[in-house]
C-alpha atoms as a PDB file:
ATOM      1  CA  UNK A   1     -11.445  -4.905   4.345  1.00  0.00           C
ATOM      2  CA  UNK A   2     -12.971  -4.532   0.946  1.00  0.00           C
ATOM      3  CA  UNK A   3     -14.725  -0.447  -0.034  1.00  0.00           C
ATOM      4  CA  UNK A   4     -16.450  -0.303  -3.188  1.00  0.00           C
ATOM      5  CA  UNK A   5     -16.423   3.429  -2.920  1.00  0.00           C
ATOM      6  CA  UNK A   6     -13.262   4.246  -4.169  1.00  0.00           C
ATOM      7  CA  UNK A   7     -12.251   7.294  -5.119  1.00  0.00           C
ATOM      8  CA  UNK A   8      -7.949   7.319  -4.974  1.00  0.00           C
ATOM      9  CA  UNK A   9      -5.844   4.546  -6.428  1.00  0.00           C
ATOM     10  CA  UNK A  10      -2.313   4.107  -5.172  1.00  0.00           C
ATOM     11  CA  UNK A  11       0.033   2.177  -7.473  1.00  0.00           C
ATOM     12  CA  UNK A  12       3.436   0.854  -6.277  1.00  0.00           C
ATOM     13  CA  UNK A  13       5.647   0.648  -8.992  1.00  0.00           C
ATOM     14  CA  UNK A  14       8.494  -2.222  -9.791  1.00  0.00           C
ATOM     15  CA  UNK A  15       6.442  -5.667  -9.565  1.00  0.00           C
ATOM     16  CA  UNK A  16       3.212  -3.804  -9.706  1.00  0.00           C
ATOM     17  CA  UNK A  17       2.396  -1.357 -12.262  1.00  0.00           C
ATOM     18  CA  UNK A  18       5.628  -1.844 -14.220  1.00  0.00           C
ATOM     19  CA  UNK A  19       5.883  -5.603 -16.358  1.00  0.00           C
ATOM     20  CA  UNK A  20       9.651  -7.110 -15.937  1.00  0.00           C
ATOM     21  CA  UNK A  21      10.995  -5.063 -18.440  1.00  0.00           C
ATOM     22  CA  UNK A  22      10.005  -1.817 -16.459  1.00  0.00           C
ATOM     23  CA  UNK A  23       7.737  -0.840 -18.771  1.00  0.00           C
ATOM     24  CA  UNK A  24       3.734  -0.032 -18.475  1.00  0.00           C
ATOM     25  CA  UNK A  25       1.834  -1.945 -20.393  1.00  0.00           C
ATOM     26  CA  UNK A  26      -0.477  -0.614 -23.165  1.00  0.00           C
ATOM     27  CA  UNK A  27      -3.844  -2.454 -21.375  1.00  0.00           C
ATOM     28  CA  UNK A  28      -2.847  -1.120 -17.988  1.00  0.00           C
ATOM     29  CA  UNK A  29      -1.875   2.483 -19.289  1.00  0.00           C
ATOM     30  CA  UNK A  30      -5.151   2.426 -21.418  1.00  0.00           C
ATOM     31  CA  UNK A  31      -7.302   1.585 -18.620  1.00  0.00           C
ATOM     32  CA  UNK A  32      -5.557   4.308 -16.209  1.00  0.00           C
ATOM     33  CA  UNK A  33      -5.915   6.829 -18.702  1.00  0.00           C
ATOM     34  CA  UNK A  34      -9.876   6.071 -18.894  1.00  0.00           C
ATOM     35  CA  UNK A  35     -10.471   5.921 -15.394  1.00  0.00           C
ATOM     36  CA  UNK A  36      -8.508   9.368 -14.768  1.00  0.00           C
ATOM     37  CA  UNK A  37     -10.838  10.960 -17.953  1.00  0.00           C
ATOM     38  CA  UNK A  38     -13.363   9.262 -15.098  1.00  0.00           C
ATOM     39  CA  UNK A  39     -12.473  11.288 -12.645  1.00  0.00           C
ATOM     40  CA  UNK A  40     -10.693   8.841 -10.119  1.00  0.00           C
ATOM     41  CA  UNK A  41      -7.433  10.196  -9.007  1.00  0.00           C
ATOM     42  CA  UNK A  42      -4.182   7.753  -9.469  1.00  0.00           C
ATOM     43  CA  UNK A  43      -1.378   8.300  -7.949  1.00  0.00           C
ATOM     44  CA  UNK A  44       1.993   6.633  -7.967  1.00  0.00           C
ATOM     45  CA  UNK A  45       3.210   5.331  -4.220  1.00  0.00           C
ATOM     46  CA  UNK A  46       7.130   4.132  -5.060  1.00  0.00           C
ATOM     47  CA  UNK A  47      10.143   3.690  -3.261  1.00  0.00           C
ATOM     48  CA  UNK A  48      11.633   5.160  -6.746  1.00  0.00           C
ATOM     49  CA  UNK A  49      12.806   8.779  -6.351  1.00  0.00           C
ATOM     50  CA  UNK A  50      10.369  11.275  -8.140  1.00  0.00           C
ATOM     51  CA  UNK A  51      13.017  11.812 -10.775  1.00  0.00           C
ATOM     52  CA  UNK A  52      12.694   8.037 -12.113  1.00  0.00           C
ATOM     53  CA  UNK A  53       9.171   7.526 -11.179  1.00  0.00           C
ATOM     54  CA  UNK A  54       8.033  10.393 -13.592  1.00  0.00           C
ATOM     55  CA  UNK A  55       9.918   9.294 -16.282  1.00  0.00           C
ATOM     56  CA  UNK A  56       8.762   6.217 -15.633  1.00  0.00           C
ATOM     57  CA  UNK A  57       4.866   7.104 -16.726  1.00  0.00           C
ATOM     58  CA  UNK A  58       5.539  10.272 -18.316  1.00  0.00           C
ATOM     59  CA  UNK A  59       2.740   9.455 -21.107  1.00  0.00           C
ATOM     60  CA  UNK A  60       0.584   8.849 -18.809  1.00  0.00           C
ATOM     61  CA  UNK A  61      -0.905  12.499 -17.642  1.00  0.00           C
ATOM     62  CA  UNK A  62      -2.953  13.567 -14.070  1.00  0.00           C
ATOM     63  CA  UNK A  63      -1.171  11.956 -12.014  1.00  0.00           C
ATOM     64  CA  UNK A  64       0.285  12.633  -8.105  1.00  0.00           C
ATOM     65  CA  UNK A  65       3.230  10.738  -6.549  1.00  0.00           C
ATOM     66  CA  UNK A  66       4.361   9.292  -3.219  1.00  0.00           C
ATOM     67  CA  UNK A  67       7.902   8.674  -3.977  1.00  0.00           C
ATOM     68  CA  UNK A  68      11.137   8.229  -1.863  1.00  0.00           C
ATOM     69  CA  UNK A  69       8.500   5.770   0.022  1.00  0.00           C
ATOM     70  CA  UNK A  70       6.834   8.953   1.133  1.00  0.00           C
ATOM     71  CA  UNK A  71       9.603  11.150   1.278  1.00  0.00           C
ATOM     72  CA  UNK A  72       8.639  13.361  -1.028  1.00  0.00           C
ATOM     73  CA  UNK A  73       4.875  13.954  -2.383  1.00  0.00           C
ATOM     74  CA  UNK A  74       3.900  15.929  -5.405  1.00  0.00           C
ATOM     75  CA  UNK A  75      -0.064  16.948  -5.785  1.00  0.00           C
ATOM     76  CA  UNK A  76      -2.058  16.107  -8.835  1.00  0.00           C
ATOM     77  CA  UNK A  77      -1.149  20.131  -9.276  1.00  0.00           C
ATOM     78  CA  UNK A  78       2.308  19.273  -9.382  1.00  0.00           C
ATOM     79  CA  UNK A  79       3.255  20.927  -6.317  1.00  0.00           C
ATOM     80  CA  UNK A  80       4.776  19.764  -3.315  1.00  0.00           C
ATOM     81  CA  UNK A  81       3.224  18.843  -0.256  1.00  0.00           C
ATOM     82  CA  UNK A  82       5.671  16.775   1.774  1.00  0.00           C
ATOM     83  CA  UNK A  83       9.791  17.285   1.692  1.00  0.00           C
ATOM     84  CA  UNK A  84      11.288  15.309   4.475  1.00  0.00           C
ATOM     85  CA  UNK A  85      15.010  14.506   4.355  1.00  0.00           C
ATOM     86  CA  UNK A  86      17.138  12.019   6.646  1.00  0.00           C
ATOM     87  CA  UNK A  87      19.337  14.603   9.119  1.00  0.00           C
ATOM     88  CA  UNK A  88      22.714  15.202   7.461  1.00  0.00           C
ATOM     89  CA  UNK A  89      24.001  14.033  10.818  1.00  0.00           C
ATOM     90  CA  UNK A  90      22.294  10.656  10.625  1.00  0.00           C
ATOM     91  CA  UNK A  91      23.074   9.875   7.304  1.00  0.00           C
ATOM     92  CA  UNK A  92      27.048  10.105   7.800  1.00  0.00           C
ATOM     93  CA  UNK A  93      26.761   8.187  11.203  1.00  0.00           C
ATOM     94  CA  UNK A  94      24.318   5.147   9.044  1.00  0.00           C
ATOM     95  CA  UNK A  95      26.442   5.289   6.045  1.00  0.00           C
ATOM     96  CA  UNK A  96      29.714   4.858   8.166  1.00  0.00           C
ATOM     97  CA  UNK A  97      28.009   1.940  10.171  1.00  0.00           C
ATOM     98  CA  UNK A  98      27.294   0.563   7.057  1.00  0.00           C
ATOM     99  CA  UNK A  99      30.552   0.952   5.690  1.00  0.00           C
ATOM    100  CA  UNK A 100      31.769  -1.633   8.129  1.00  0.00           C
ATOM    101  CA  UNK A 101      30.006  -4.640   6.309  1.00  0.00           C
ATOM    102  CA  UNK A 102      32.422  -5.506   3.592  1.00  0.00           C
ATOM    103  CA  UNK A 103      29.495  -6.718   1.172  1.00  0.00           C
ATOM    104  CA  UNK A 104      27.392  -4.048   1.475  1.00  0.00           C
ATOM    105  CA  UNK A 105      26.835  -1.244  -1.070  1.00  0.00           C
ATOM    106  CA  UNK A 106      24.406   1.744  -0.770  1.00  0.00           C
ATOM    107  CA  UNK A 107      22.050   4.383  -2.673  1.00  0.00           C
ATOM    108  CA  UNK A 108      21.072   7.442  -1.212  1.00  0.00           C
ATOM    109  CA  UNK A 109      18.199   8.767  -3.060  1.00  0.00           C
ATOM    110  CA  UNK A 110      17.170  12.408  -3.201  1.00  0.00           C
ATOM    111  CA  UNK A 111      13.480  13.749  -5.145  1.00  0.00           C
ATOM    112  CA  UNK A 112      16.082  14.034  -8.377  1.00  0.00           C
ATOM    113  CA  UNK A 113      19.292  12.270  -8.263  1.00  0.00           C
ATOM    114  CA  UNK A 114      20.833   9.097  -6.666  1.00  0.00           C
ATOM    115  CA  UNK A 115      24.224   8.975  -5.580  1.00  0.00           C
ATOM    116  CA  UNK A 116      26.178   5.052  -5.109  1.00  0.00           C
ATOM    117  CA  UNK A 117      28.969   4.108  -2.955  1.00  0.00           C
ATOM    118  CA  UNK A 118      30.217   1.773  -6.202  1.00  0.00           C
ATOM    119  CA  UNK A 119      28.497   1.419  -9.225  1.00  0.00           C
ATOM    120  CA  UNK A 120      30.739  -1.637 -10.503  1.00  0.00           C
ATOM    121  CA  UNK A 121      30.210  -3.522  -6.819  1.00  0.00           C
ATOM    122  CA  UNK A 122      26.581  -2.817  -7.686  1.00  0.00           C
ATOM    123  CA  UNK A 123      26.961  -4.535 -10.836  1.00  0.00           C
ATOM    124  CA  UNK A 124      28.235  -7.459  -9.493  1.00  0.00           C
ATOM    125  CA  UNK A 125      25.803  -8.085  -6.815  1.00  0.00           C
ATOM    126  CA  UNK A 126      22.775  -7.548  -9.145  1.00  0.00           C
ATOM    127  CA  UNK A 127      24.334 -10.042 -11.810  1.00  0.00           C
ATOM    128  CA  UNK A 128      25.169 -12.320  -8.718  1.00  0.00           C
ATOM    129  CA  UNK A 129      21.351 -12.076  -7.011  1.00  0.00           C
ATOM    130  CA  UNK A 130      19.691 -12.034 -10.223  1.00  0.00           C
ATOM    131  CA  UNK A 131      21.794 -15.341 -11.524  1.00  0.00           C
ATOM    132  CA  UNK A 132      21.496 -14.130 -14.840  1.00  0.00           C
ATOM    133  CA  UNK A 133      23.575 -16.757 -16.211  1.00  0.00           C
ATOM    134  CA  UNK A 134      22.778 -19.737 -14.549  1.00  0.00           C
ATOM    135  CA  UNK A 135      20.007 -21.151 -15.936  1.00  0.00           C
ATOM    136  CA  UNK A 136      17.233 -19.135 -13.827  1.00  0.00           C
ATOM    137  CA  UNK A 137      15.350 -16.785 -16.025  1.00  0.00           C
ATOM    138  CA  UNK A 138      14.716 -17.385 -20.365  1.00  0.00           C
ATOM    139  CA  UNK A 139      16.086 -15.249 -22.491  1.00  0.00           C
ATOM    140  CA  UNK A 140      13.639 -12.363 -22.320  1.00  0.00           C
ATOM    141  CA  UNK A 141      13.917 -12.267 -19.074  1.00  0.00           C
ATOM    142  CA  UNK A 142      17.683 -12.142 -19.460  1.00  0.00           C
ATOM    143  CA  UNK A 143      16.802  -9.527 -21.700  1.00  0.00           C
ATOM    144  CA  UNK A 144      15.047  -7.327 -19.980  1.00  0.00           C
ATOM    145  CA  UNK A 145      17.321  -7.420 -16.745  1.00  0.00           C
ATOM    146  CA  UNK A 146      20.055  -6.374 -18.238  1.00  0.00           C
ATOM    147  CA  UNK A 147      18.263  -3.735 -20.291  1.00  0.00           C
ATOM    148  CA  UNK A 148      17.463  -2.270 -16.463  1.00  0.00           C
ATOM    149  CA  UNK A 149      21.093  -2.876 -15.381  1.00  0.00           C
ATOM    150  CA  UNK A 150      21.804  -0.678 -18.178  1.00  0.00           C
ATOM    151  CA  UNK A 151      19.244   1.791 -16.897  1.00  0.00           C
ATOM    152  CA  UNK A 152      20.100   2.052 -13.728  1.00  0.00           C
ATOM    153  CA  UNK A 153      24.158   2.130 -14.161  1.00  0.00           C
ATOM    154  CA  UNK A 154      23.738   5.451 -16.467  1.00  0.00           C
ATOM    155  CA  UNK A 155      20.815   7.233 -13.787  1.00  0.00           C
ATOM    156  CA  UNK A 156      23.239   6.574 -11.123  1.00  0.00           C
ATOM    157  CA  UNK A 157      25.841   9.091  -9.928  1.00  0.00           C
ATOM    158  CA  UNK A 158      29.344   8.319  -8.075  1.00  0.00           C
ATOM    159  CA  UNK A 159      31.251  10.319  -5.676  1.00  0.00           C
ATOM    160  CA  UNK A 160      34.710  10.316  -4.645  1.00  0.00           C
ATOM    161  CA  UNK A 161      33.676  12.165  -1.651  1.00  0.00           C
ATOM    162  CA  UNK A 162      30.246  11.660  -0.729  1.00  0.00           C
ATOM    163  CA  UNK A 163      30.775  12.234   2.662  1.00  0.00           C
ATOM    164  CA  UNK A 164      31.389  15.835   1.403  1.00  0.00           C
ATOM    165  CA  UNK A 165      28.534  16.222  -0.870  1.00  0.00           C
ATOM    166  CA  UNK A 166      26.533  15.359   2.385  1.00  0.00           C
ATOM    167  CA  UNK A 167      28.384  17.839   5.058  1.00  0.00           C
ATOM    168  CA  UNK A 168      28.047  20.729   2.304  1.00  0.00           C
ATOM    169  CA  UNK A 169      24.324  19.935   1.838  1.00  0.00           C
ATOM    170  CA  UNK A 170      24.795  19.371  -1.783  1.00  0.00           C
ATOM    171  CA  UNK A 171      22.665  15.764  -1.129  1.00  0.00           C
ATOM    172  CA  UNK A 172      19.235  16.192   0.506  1.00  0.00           C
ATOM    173  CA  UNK A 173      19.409  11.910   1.676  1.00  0.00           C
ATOM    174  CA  UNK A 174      15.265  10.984   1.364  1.00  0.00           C
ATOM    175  CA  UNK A 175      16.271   7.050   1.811  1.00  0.00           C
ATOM    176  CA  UNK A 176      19.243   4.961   2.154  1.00  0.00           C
ATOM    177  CA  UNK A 177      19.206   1.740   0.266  1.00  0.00           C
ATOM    178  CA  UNK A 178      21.046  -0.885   0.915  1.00  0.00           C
ATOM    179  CA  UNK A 179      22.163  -4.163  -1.013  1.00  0.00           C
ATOM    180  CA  UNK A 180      24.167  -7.177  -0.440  1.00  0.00           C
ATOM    181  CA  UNK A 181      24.534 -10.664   1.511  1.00  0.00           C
ATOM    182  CA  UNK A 182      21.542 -11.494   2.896  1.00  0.00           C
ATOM    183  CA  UNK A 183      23.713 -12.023   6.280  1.00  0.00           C
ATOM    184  CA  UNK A 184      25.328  -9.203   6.921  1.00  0.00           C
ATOM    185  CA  UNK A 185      21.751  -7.260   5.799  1.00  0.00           C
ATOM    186  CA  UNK A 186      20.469  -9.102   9.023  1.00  0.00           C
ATOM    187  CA  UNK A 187      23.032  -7.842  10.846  1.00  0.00           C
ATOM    188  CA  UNK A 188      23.392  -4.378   9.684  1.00  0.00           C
ATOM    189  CA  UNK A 189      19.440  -4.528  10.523  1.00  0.00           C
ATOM    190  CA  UNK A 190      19.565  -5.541  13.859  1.00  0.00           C
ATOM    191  CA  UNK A 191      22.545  -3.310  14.434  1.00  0.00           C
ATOM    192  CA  UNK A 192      20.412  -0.297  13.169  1.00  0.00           C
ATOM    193  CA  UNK A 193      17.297  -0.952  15.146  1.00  0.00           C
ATOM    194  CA  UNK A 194      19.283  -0.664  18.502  1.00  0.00           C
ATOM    195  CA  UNK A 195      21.087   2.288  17.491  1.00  0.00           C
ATOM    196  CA  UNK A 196      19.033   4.112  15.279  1.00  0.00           C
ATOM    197  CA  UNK A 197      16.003   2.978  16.183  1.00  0.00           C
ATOM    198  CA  UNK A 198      14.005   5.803  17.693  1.00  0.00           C
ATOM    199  CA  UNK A 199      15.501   8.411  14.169  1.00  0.00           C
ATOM    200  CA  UNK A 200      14.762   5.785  11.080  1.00  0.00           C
ATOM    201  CA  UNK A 201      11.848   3.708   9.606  1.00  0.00           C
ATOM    202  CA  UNK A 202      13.302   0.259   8.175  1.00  0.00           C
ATOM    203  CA  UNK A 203      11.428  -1.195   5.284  1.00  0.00           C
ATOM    204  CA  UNK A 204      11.921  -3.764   2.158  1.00  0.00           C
ATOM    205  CA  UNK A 205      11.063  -3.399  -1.195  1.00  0.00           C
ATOM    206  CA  UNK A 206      12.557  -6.745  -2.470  1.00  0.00           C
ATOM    207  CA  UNK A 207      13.978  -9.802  -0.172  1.00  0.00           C
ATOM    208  CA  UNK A 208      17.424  -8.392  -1.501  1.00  0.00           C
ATOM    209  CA  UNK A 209      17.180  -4.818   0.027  1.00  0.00           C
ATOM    210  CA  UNK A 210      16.993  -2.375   3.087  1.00  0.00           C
ATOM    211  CA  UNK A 211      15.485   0.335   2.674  1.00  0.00           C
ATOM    212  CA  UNK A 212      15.942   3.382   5.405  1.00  0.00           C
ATOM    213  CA  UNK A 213      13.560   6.245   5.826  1.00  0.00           C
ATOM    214  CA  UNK A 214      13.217   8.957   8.221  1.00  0.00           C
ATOM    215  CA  UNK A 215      11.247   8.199  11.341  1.00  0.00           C
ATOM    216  CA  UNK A 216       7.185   7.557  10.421  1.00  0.00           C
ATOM    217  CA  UNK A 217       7.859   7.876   7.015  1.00  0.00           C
ATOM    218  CA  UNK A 218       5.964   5.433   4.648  1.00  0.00           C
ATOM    219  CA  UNK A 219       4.007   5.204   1.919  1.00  0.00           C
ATOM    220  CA  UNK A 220       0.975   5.342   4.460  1.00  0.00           C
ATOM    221  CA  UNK A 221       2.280   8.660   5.349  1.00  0.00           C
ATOM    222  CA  UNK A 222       2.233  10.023   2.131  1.00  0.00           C
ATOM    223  CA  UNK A 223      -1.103   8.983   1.518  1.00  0.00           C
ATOM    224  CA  UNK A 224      -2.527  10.861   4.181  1.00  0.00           C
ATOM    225  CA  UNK A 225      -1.037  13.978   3.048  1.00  0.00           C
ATOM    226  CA  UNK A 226      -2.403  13.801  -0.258  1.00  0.00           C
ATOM    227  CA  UNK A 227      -6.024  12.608   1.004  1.00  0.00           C
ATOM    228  CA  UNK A 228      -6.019  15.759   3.077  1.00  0.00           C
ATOM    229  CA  UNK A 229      -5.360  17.430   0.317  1.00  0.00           C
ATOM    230  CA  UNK A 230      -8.035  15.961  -1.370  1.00  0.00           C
ATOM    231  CA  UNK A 231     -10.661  16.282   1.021  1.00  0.00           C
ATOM    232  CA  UNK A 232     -10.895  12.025   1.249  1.00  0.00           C
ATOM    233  CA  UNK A 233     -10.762   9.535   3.331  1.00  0.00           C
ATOM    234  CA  UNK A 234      -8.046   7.331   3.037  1.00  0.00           C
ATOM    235  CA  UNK A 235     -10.302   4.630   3.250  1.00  0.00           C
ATOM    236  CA  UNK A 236     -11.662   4.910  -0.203  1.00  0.00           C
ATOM    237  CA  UNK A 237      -8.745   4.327  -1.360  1.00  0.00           C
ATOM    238  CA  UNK A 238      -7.418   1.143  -3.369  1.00  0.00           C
ATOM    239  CA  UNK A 239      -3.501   0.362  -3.465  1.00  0.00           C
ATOM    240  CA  UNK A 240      -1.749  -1.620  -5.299  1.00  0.00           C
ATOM    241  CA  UNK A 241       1.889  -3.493  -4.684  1.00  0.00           C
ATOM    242  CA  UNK A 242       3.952  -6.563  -4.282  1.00  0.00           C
ATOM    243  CA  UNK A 243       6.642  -5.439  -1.477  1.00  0.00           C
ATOM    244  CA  UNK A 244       7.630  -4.699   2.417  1.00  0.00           C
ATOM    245  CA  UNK A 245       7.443  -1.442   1.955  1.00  0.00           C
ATOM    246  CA  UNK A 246       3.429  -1.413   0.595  1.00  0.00           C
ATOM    247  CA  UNK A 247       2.894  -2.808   4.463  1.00  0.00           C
ATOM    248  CA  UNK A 248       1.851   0.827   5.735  1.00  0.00           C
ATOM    249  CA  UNK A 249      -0.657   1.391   2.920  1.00  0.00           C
ATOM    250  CA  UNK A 250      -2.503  -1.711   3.037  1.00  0.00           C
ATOM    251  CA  UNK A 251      -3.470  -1.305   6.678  1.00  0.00           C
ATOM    252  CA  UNK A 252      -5.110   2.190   5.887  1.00  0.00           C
ATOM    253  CA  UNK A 253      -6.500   1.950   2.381  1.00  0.00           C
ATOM    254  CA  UNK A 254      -9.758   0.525   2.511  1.00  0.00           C
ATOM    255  CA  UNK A 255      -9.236  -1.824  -0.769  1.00  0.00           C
ATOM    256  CA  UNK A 256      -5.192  -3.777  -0.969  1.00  0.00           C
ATOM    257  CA  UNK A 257      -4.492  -5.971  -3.674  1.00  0.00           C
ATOM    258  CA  UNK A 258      -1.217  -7.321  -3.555  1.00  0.00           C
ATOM    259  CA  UNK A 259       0.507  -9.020  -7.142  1.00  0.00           C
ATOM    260  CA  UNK A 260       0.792 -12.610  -7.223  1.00  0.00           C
ATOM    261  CA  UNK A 261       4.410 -12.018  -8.109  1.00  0.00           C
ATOM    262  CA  UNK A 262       5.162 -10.822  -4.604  1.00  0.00           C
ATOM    263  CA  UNK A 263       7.483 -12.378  -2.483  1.00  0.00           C
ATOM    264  CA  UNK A 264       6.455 -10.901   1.059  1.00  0.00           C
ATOM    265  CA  UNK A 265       3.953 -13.301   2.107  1.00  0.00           C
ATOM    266  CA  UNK A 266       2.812 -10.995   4.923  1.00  0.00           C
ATOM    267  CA  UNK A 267       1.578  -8.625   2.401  1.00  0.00           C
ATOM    268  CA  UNK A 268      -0.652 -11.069   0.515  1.00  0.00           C
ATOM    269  CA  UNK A 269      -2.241 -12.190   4.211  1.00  0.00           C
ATOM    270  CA  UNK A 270      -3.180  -8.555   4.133  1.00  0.00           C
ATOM    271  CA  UNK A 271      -4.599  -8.422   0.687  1.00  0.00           C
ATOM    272  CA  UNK A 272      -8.256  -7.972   0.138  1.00  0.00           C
ATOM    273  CA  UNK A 273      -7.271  -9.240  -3.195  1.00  0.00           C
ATOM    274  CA  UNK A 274      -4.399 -11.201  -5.184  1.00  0.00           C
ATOM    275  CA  UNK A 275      -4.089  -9.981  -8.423  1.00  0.00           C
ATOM    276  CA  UNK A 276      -2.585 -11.508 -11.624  1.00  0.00           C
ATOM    277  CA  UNK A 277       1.333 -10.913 -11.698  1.00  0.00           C
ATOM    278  CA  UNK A 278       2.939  -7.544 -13.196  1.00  0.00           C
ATOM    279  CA  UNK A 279       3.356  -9.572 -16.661  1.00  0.00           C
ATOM    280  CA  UNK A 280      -0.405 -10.302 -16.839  1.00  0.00           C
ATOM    281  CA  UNK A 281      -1.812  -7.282 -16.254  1.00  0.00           C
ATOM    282  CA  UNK A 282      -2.733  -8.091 -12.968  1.00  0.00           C
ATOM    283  CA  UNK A 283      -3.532  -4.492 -12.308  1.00  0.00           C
ATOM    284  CA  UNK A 284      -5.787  -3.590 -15.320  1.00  0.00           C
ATOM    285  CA  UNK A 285      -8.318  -6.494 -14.606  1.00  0.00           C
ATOM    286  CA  UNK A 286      -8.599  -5.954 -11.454  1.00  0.00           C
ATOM    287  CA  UNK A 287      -9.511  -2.643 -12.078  1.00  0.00           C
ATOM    288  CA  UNK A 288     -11.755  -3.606 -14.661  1.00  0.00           C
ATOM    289  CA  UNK A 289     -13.442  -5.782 -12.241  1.00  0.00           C
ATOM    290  CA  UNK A 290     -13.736  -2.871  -9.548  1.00  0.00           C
ATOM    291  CA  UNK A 291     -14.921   0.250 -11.392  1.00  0.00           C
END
């Protein structure tokens, strides 16, 4: 469903707002910055903790964020509206189930840190996903990947112990994410449903990830709270994204444009709107178009 009163845009991040080098683009920050100088509000709506997410845009000011996939919310005040963490009890038990999948590594993502099981076994398994060096992607591409391998290697923390970090409450969990063979993902997911099912919200930001969540938590969730705030309706809203986990959002914004890029074909069947990919400005002109 299309609104041409819009007064709130939600922008997903990676594959959306960000090109593949995880950068903004000067034609989409220039057009955000006019349209906030506008008056429209823009937030950010990201499965990135808040920590990465703001330094993500940090040039770009006036903004609010959904982050953590609604996890944690920050106002266009900068004050927080919405803090929910996965129970300390629930993490250990998911992280042990995990644990069991030999492939399998893990993330758990707090508003300003995130902690790995292994940072090397990451390493591996994005280099291995990615097939960086077999012919798949040009040399920019190439480029840029491992430009955010580097990135996200030296933002990451490791624990001996993070089983101990989590029973002393040093680690508020926000989301679990998990990475690996697509098989054993399946499983894990299936595995999770019937035992956690009725505690955790299961979502997908790429076709190489599970994401886990506390219970109704989504990026639709955290857009309520900050159209509350607001005073709006959510429907006069337009957002923004190329994953599973912008699912939520597009069924209660009243404008969804999903990237071309975007692998989740359920997501563009939602779409008011296919936009250009993330390395043609795809939000910008539609934008443009709009307001």
């Amino acid at each position: 469903m299309f609104n041409n009163k819009i007064e709130l845009i939600l922008l997903d991040m990676d594959g959306t707002l960000l090109n593949s080098q995880s950068k903004v683009s000067s034609r989409n920050k220039k057009v955000l910055k006019r349209l906030i100088a506008e008056g429209y509000k823009v937030a950010i709506a990201t499965g990135r903790n808040y920590h990465e997410a703001r330094k993500a845009v940090e040039d770009i000011a006036g903004l609010a964020y959904i982050t953590n996939n609604g996890g944690y919310v920050v106002d266009f005040n900068g004050d927080v509206i919405f803090d929910k963490n996965i129970s300390r009890e629930d993490v250990i038990s998911l992280l042990r189930t995990i644990e069991e999948y030999p492939s399998l590594n893990y993330a758990l993502a707090a508003p300003e840190e995130i902690y790995m099981k292994s940072k090397l076994q990451f390493i591996k398994m994005f280099l291995s996903n990615k097939r960086v060096f077999k012919g798949k992607l040009n040399i920019l591409q190439r480029f840029a990947l491992i430009k955010r391998l580097i990135r996200l290697f030296k933002s990451r923390k490791e624990s001996d112990n993070i089983y101990e970090l989590i029973e002393n409450n040093s680690l508020a969990v926000q989301k679990i994410d998990v990475m690996g063979r697509i098989d054993e993902m399946k499983a894990l997911k299936n595995r999770i449903i019937e035992e956690f099912g009725d505690k955790i919200k299961l979502s997908s930001s790429s076709k190489e990830n599970l994401e886990i969540n506390p219970l109704n938590i989504s990026k639709g969730s955290g857009l309520r709270y900050l159209a509350d705030e607001l005073g709006i309706s959510v429907k006069n809203s337009i957002a923004f994204g190329d994953g599973g986990n912008d699912l939520e959002l597009f069924e209660i914004v009243g404008t969804s444009v999903a990237m071309s890029n975007s692998e989740f074909s359920e997501l563009k069947e939602k779409a008011d709107i296919i936009a250009e990919s993330n390395d043609d400005d795809g939000v910008a002109k539609v934008l443009i178009e709009l307001l």
